[in-house]
C-alpha atoms as a PDB file:
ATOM      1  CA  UNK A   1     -40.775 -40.846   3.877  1.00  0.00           C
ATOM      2  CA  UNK A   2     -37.771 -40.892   6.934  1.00  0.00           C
ATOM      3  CA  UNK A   3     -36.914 -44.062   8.086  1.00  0.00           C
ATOM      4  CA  UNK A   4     -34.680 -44.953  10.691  1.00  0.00           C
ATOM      5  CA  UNK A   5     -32.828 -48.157  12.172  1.00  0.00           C
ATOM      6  CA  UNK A   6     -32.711 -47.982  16.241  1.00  0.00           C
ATOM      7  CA  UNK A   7     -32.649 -50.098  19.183  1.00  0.00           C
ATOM      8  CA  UNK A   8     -35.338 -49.595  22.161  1.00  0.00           C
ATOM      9  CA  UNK A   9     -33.326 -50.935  25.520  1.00  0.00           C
ATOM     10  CA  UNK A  10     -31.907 -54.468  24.549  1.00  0.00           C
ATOM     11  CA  UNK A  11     -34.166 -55.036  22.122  1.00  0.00           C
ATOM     12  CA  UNK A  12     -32.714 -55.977  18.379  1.00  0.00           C
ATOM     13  CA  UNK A  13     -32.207 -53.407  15.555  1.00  0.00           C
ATOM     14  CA  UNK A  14     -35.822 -52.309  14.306  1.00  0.00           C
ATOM     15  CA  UNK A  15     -36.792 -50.436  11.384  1.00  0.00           C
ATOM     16  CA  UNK A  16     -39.374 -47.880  11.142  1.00  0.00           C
ATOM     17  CA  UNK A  17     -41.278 -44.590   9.232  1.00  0.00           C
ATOM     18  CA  UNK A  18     -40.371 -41.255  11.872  1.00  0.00           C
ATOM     19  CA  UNK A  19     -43.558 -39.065  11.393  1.00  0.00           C
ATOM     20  CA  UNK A  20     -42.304 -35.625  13.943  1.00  0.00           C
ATOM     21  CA  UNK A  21     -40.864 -37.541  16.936  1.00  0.00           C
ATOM     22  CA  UNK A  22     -42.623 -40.743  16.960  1.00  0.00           C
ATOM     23  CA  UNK A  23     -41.367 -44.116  15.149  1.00  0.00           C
ATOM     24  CA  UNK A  24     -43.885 -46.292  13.381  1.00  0.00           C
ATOM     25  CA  UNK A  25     -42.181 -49.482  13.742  1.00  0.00           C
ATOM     26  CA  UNK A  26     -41.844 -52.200  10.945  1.00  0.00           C
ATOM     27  CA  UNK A  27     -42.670 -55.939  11.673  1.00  0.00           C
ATOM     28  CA  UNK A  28     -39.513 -57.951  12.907  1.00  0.00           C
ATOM     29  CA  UNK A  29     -36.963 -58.655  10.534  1.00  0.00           C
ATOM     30  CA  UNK A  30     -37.464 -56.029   8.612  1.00  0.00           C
ATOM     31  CA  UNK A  31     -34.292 -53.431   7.190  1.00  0.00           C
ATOM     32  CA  UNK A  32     -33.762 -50.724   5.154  1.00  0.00           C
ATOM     33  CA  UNK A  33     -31.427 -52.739   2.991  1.00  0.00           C
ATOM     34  CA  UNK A  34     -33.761 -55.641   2.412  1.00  0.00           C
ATOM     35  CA  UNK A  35     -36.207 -53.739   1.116  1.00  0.00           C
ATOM     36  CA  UNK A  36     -34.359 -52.314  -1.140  1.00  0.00           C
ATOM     37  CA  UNK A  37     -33.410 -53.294  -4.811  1.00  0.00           C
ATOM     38  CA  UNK A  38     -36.541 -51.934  -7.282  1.00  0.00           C
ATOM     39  CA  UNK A  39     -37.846 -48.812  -7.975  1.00  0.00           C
ATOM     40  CA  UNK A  40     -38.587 -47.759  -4.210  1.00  0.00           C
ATOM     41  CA  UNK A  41     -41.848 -49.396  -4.535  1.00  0.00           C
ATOM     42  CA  UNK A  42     -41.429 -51.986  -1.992  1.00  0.00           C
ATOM     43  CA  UNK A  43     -39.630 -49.737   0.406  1.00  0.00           C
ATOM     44  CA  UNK A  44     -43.027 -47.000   0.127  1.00  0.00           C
ATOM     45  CA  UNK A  45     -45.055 -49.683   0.616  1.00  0.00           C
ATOM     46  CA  UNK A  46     -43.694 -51.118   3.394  1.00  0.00           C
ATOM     47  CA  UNK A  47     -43.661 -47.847   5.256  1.00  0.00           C
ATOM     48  CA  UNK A  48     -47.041 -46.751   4.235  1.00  0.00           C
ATOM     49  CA  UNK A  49     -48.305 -49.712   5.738  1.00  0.00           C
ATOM     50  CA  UNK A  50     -46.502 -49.282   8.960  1.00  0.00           C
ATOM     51  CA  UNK A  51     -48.001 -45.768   9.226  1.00  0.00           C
ATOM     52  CA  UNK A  52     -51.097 -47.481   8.401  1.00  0.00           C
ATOM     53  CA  UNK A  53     -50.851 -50.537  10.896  1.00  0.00           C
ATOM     54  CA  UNK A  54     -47.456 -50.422  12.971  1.00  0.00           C
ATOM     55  CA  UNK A  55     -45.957 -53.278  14.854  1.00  0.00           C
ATOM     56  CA  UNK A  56     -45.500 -50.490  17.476  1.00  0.00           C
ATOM     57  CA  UNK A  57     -45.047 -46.883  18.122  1.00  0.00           C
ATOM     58  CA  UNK A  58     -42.543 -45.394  19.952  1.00  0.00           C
ATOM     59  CA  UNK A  59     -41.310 -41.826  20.764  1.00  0.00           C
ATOM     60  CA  UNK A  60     -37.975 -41.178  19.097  1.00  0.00           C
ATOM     61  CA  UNK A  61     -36.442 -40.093  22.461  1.00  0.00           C
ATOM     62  CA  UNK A  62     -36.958 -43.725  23.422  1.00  0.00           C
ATOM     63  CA  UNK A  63     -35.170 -45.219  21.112  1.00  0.00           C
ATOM     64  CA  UNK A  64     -30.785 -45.030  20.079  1.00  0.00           C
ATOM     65  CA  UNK A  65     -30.554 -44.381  16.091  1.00  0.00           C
ATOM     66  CA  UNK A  66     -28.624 -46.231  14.362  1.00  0.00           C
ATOM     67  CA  UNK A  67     -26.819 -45.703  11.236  1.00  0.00           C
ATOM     68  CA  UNK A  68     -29.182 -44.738   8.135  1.00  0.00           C
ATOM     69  CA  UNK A  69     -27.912 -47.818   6.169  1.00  0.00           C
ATOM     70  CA  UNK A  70     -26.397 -50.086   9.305  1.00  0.00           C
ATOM     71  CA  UNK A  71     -23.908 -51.623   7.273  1.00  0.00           C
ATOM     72  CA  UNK A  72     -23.387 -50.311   3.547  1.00  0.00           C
ATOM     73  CA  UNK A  73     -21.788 -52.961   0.859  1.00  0.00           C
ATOM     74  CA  UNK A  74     -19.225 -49.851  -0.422  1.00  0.00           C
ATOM     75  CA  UNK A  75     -18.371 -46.544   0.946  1.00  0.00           C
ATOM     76  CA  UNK A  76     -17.450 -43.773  -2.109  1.00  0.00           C
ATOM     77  CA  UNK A  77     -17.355 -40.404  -1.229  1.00  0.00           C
ATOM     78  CA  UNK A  78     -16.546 -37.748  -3.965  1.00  0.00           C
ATOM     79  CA  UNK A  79     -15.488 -34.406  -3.748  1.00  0.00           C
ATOM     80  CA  UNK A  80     -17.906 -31.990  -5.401  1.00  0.00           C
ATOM     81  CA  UNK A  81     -18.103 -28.388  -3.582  1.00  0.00           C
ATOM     82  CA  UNK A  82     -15.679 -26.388  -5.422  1.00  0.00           C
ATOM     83  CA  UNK A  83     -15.453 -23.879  -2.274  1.00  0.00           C
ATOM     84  CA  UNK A  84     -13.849 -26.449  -0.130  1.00  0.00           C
ATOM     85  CA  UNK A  85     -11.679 -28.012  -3.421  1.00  0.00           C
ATOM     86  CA  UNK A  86     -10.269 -24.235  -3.346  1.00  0.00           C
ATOM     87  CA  UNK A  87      -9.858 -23.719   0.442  1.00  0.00           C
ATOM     88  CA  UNK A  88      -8.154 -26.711   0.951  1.00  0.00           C
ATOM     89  CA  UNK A  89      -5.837 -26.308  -1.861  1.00  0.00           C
ATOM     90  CA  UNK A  90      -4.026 -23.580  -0.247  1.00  0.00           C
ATOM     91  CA  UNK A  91      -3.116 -26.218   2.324  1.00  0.00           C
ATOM     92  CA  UNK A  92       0.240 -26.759   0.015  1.00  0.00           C
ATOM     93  CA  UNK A  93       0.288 -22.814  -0.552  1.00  0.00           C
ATOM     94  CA  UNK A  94      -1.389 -19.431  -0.857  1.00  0.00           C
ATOM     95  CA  UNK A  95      -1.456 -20.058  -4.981  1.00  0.00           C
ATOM     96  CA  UNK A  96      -2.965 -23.351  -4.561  1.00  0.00           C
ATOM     97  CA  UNK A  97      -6.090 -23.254  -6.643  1.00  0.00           C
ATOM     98  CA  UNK A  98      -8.710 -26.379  -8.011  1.00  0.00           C
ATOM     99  CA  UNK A  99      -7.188 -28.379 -10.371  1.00  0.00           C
ATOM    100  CA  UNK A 100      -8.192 -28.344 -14.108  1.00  0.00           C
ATOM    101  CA  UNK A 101      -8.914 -32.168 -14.137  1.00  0.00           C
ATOM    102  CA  UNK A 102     -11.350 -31.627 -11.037  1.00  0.00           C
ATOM    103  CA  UNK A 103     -14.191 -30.211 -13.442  1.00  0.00           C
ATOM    104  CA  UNK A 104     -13.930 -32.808 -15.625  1.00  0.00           C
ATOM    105  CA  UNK A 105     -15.603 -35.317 -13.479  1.00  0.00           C
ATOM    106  CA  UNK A 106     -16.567 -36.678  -9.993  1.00  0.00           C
ATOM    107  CA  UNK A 107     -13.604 -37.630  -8.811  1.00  0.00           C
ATOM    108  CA  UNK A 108     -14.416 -40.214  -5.036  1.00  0.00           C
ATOM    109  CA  UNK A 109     -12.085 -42.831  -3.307  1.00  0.00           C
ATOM    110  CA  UNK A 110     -13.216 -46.104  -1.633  1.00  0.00           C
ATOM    111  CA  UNK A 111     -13.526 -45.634   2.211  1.00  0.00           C
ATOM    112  CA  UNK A 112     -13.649 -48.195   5.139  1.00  0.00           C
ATOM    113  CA  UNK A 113     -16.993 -49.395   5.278  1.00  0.00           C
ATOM    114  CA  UNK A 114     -16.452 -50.944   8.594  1.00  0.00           C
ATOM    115  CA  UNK A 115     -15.277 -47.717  10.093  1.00  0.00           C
ATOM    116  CA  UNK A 116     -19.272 -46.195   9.788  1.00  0.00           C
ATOM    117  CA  UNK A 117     -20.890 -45.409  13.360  1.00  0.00           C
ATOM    118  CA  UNK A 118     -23.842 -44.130  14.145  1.00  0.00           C
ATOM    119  CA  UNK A 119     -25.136 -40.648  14.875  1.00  0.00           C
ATOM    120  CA  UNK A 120     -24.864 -41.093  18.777  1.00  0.00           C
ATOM    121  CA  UNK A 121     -21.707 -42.646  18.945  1.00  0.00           C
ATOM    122  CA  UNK A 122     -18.809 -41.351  20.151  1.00  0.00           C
ATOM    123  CA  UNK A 123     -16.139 -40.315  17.752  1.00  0.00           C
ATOM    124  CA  UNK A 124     -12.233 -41.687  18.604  1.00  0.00           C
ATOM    125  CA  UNK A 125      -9.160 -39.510  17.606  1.00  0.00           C
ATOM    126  CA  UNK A 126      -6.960 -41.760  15.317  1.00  0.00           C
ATOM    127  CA  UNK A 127      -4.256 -43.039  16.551  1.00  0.00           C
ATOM    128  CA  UNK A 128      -1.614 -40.857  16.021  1.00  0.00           C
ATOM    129  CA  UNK A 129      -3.596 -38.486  14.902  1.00  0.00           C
ATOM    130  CA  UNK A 130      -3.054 -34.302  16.001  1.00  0.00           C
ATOM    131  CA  UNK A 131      -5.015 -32.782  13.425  1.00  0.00           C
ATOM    132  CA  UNK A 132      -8.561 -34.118  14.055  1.00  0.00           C
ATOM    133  CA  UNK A 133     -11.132 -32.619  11.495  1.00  0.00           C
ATOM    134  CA  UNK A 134     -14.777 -33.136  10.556  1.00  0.00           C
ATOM    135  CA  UNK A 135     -16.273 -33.411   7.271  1.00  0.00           C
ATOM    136  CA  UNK A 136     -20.506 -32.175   6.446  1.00  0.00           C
ATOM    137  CA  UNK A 137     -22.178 -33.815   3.707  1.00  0.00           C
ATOM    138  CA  UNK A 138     -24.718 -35.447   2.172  1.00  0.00           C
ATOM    139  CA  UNK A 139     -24.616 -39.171   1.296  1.00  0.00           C
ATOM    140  CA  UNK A 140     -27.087 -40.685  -1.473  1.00  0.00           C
ATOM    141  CA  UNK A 141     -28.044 -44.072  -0.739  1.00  0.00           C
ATOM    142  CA  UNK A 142     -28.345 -46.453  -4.199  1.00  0.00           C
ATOM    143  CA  UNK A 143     -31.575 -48.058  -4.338  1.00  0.00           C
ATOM    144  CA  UNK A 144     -31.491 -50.273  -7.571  1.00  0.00           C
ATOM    145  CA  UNK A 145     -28.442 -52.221  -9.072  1.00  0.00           C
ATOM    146  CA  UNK A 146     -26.852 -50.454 -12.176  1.00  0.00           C
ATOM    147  CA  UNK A 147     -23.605 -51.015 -14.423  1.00  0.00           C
ATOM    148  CA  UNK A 148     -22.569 -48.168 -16.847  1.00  0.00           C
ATOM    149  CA  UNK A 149     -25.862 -45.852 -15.616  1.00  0.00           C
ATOM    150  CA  UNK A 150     -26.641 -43.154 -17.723  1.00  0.00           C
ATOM    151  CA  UNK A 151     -26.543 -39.500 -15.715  1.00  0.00           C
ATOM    152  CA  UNK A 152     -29.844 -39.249 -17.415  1.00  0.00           C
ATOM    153  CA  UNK A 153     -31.595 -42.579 -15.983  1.00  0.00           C
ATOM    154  CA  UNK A 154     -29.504 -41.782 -12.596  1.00  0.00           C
ATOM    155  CA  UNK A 155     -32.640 -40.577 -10.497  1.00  0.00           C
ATOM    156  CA  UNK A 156     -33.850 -44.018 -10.526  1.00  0.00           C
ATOM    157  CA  UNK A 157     -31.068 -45.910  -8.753  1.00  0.00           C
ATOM    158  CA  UNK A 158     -30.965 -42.963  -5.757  1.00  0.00           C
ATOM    159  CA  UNK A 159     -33.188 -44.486  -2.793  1.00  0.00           C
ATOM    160  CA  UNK A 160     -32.405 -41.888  -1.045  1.00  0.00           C
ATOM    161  CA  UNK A 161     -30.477 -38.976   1.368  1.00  0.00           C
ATOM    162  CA  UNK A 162     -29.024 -39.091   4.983  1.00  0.00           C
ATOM    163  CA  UNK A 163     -26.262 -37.465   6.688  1.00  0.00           C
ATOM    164  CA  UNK A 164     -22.647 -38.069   6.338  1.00  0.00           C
ATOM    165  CA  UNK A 165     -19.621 -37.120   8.629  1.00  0.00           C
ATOM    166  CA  UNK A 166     -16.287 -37.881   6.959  1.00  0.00           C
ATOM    167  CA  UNK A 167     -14.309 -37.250   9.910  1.00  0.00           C
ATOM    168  CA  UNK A 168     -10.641 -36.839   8.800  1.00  0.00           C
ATOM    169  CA  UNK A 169      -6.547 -37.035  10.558  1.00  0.00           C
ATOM    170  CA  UNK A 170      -5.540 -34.438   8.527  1.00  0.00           C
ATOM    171  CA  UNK A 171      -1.256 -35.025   9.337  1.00  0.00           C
ATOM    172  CA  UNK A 172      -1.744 -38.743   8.366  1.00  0.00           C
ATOM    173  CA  UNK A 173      -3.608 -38.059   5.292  1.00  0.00           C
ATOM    174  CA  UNK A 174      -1.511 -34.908   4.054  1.00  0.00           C
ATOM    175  CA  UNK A 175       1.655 -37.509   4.923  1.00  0.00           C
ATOM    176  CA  UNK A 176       0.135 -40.578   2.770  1.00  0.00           C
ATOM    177  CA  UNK A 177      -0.735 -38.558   0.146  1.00  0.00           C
ATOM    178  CA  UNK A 178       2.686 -37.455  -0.865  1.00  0.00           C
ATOM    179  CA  UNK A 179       3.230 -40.608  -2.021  1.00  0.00           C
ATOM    180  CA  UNK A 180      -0.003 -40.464  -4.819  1.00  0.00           C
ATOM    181  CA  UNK A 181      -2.003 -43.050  -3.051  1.00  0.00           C
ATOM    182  CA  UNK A 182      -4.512 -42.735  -0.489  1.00  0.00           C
ATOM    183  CA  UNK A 183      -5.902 -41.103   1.442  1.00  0.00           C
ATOM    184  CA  UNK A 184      -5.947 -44.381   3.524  1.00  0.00           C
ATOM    185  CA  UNK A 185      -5.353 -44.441   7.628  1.00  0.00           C
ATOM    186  CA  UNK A 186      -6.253 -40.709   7.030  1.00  0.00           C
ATOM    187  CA  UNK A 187      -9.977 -41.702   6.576  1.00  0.00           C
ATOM    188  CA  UNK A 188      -9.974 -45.119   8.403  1.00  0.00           C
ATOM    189  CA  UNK A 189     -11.263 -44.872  12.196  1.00  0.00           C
ATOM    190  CA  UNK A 190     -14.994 -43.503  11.868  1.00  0.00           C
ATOM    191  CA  UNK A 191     -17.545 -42.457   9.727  1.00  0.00           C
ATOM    192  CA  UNK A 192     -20.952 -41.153  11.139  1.00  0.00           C
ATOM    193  CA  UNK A 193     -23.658 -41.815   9.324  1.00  0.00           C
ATOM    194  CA  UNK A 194     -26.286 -39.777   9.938  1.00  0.00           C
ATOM    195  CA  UNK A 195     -29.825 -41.592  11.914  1.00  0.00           C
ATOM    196  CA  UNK A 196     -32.082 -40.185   9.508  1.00  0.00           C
ATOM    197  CA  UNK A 197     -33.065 -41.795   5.889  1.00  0.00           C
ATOM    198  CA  UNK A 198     -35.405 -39.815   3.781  1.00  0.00           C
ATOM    199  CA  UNK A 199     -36.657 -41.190   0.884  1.00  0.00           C
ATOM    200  CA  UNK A 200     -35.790 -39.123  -2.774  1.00  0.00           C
ATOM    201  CA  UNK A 201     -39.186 -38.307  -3.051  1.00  0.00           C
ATOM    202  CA  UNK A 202     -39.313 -36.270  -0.179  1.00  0.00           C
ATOM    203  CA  UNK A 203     -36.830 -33.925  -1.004  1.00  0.00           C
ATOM    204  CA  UNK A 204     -38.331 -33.138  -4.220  1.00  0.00           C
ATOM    205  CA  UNK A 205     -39.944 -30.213  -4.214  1.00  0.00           C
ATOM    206  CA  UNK A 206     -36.535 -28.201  -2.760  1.00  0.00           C
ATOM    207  CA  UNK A 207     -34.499 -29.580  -6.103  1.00  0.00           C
ATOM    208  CA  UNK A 208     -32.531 -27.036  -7.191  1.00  0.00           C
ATOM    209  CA  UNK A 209     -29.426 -27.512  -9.748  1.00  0.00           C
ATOM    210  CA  UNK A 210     -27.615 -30.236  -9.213  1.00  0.00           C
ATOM    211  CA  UNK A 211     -29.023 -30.911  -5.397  1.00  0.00           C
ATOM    212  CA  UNK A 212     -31.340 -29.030  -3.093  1.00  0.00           C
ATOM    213  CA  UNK A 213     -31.594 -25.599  -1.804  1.00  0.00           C
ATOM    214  CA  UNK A 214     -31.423 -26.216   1.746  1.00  0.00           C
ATOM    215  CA  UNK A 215     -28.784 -25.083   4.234  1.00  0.00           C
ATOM    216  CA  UNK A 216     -26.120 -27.324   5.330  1.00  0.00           C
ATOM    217  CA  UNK A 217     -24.216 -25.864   8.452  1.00  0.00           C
ATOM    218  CA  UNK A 218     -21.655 -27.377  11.002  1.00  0.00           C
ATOM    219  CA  UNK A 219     -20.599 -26.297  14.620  1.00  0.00           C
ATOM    220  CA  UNK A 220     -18.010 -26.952  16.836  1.00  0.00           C
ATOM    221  CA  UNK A 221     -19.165 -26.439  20.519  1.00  0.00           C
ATOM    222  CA  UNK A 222     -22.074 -24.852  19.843  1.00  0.00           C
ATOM    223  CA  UNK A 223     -19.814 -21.906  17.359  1.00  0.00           C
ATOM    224  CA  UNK A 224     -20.632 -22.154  13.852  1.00  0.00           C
ATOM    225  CA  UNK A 225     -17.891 -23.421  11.763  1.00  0.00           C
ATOM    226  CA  UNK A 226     -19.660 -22.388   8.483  1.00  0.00           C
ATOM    227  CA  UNK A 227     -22.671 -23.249   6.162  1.00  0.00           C
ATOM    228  CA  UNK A 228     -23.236 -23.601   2.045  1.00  0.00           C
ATOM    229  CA  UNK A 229     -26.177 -24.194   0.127  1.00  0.00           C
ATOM    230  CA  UNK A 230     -26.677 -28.136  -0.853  1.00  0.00           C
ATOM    231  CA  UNK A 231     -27.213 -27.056  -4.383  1.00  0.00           C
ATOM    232  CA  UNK A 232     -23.870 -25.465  -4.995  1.00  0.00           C
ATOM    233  CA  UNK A 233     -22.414 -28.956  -5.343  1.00  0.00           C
ATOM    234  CA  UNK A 234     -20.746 -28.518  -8.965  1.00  0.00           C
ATOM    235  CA  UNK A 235     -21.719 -32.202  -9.690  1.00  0.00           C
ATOM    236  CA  UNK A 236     -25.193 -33.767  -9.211  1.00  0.00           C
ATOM    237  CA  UNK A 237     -25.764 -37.089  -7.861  1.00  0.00           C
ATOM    238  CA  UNK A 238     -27.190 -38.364 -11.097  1.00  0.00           C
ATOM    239  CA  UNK A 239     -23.334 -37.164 -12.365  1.00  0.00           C
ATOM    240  CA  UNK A 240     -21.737 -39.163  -9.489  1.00  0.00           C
ATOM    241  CA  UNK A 241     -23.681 -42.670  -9.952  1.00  0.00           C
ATOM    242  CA  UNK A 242     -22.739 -42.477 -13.517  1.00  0.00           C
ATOM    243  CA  UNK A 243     -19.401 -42.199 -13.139  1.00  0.00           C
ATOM    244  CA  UNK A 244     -19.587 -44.865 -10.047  1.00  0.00           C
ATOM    245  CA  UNK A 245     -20.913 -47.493 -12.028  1.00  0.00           C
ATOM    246  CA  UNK A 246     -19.215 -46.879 -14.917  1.00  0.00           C
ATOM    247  CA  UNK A 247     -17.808 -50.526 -16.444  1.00  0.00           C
ATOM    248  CA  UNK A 248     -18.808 -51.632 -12.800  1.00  0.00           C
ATOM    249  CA  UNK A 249     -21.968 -52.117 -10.707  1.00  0.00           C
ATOM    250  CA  UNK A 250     -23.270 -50.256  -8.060  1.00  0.00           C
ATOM    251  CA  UNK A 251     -25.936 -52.302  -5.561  1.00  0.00           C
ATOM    252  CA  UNK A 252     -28.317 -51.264  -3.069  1.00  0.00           C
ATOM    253  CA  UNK A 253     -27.071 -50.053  -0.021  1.00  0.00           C
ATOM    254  CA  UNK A 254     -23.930 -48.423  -1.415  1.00  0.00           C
ATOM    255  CA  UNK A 255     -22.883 -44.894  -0.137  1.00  0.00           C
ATOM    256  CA  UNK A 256     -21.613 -41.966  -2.089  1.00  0.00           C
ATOM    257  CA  UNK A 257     -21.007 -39.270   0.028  1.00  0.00           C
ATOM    258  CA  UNK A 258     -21.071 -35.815  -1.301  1.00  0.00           C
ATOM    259  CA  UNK A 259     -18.128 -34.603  -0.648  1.00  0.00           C
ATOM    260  CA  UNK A 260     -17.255 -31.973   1.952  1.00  0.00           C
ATOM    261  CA  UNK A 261     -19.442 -28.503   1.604  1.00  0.00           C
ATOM    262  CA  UNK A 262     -17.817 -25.052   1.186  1.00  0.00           C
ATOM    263  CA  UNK A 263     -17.484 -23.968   5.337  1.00  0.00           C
ATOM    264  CA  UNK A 264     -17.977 -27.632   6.307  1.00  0.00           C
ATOM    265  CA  UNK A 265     -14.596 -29.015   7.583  1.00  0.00           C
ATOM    266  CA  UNK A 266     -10.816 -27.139   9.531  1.00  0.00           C
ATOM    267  CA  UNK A 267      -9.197 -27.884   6.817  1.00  0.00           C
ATOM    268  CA  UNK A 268     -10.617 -25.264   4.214  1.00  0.00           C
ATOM    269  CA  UNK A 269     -10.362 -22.823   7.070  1.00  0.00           C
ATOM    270  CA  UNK A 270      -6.710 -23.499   8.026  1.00  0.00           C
ATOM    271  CA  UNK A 271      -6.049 -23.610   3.730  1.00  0.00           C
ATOM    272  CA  UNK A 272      -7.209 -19.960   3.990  1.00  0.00           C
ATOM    273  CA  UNK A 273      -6.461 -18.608   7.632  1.00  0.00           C
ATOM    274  CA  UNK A 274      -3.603 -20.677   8.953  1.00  0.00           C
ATOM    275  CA  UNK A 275      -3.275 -23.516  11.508  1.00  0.00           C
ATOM    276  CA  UNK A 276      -3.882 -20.810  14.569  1.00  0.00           C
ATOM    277  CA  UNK A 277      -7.456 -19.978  12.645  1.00  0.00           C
ATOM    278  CA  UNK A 278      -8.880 -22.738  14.722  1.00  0.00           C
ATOM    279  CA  UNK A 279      -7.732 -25.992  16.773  1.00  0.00           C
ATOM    280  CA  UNK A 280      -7.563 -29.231  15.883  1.00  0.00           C
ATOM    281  CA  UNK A 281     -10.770 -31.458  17.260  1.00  0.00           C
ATOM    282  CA  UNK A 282      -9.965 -32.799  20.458  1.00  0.00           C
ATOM    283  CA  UNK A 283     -11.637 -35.103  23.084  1.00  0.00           C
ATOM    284  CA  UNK A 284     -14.330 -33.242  24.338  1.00  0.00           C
ATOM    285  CA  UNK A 285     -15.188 -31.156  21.634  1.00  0.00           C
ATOM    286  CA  UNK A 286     -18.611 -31.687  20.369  1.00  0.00           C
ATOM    287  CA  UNK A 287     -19.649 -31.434  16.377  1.00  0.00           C
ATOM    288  CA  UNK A 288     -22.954 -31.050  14.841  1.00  0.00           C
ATOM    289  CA  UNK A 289     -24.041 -31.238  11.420  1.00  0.00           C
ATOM    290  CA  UNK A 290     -27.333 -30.208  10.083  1.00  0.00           C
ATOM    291  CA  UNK A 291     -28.937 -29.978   6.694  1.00  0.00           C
ATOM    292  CA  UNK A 292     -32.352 -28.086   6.587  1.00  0.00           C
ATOM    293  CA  UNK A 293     -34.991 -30.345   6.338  1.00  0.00           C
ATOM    294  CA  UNK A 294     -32.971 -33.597   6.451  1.00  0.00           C
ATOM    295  CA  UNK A 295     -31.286 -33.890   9.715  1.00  0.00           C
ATOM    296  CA  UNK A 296     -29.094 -33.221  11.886  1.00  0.00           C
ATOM    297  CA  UNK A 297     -25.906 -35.110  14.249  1.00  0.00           C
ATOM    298  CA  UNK A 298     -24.092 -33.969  17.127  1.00  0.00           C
ATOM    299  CA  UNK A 299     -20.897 -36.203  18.180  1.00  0.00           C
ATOM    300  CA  UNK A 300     -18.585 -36.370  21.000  1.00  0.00           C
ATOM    301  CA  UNK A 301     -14.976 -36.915  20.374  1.00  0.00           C
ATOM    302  CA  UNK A 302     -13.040 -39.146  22.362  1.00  0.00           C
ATOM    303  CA  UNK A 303      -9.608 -40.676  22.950  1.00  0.00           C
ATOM    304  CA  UNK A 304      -9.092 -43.248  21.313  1.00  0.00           C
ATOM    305  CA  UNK A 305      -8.461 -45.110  24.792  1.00  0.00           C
ATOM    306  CA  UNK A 306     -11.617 -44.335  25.549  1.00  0.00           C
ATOM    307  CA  UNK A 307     -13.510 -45.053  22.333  1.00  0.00           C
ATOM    308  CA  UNK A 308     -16.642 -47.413  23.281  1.00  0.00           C
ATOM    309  CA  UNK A 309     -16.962 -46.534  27.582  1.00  0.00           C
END
């Protein structure tokens, strides 16, 4: 199933089941997070029924998404595409290649969980910031509560998939992280979540590897930036909520974010092509991110003066 948070005029946030491009609406009071916390049983039944018998329907284009998971407990997001560990390696030097202690396990830092946005929001330039970058990936969404989950038993705990723009000031995070800590006001301004939830489930049958074979792409101003296959992630999910919750817990509604894809950010170009192989994002600029069959995001960047108008 896809399920989406959204506000219709100045109505409250609503939850519902998207079937094409109309929104079977959930009864009132109803969110993705409370109905999560089991197996995914309550959440399937709760959205079979509003298929069944909804509070409402309404046409997507009527509506303003909101974040897949409106406001997630935790923010991790890993680093798992070995093409972009490469490309952006030779940021500190044409020999720069992926560490040896990268392949030995999912490596992810803690991110601002009050910095998430939607997928219609407009995206603010960090203060200070003159090397403005994007990020594609895929976040999983944790369903159940685990501590010290086996990779094995993983599946279970993964409600589900949605969209995940790690946008990035690449100066103040290549500054900070001189100093072995961070990245931190690098990654602390926004972080688009993408409108789109779709249940584990559904993404089943393209399970290839360690994720799915479907194409991931991004595009600045309607050029494309690059693309990758979702599957050539070099760690699976089931890898990254087993080291997550390893001698801690991990809850429902937490976010681990994939990880930038190979193609899917400036900075693995400019690692391999130079700062003049593209500019920095700028207000005005537009980004979209798409992953076949999941969904897509386009975002406007702004000043930061102008962040909210």
């Amino acid at each position: 199933m896809r399920f989406v948070s959204f506000r219709s005029g100045a109505d409250e946030a609503r939850l519902g089941v998207l079937e094409e491009s109309r929104i079977h609406v959930l009864h009132p009071g109803s969110t993705l997070l409370g109905l999560l916390g089991d197996d995914g049983e309550r959440l399937h039944e709760a959205g079979a029924a509003a298929l069944r018998d909804p509070y409402d329907v309404l046409d997507l284009d009527e509506t303003r998404l909101l974040p897949a998971v409106p406001a997630p407990p935790t923010v991790r997001d890993f680093m798992t595409f070995e093409r972009h560990v490469e490309g952006t390696a030779k940021l500190a030097g044409p020999d720069g290649r992926v560490p040896a202690e990268w392949y030995e396990f999912p490596t992810f830092y803690f991110t601002n969980p009050y910095a998430v946005i939607g997928p219609h929001d407009d995206v603010p330039v960090p203060p200070g910031c003159t090397l403005f970058d994007l990020e594609l990936e895929v976040a999983a969404v944790i369903g159940r509560e685990g501590r010290d989950v086996r990779a094995e038993d993983a599946a279970g705990h993964i409600a589900g998939f949605c969209l995940l723009n790690d946008w990035s000031a690449r100066d103040l995070q290549l500054t900070e992280m001189q100093i072995r800590l961070g990245p931190a006001k690098g990654k602390d301004t926004s972080l688009s979540l993408g409108g789109v939830f779709v249940t584990a489930d559904e993404l089943a049958p393209h399970r290839s590897g360690t994720a799915y074979d479907l194409e991931m792409t991004a595009t600045i101003n309607g050029e494309v930036l690059g693309t990758d296959k979702w599957s050539s992630m070099h760690f699976s999910y089931e890898e990254m909520v087993a080291h997550a919750s390893r001698g801690t817990v991990v809850r429902p509604g937490d976010v681990l974010g994939s990880g930038t894809s190979g193609g899917g950010c400036l900075a693995e170009l400019w690692g391999r092509e130079g700062f003049d192989a593209h500019a920095p994002l700028g207000p005005g600029d537009v980004v979209t991110i798409a992953v076949e069959g999941l969904d897509s995001m386009t975002s406007r960047i702004v000043a930061y003066s102008d962040r909210g108008r």
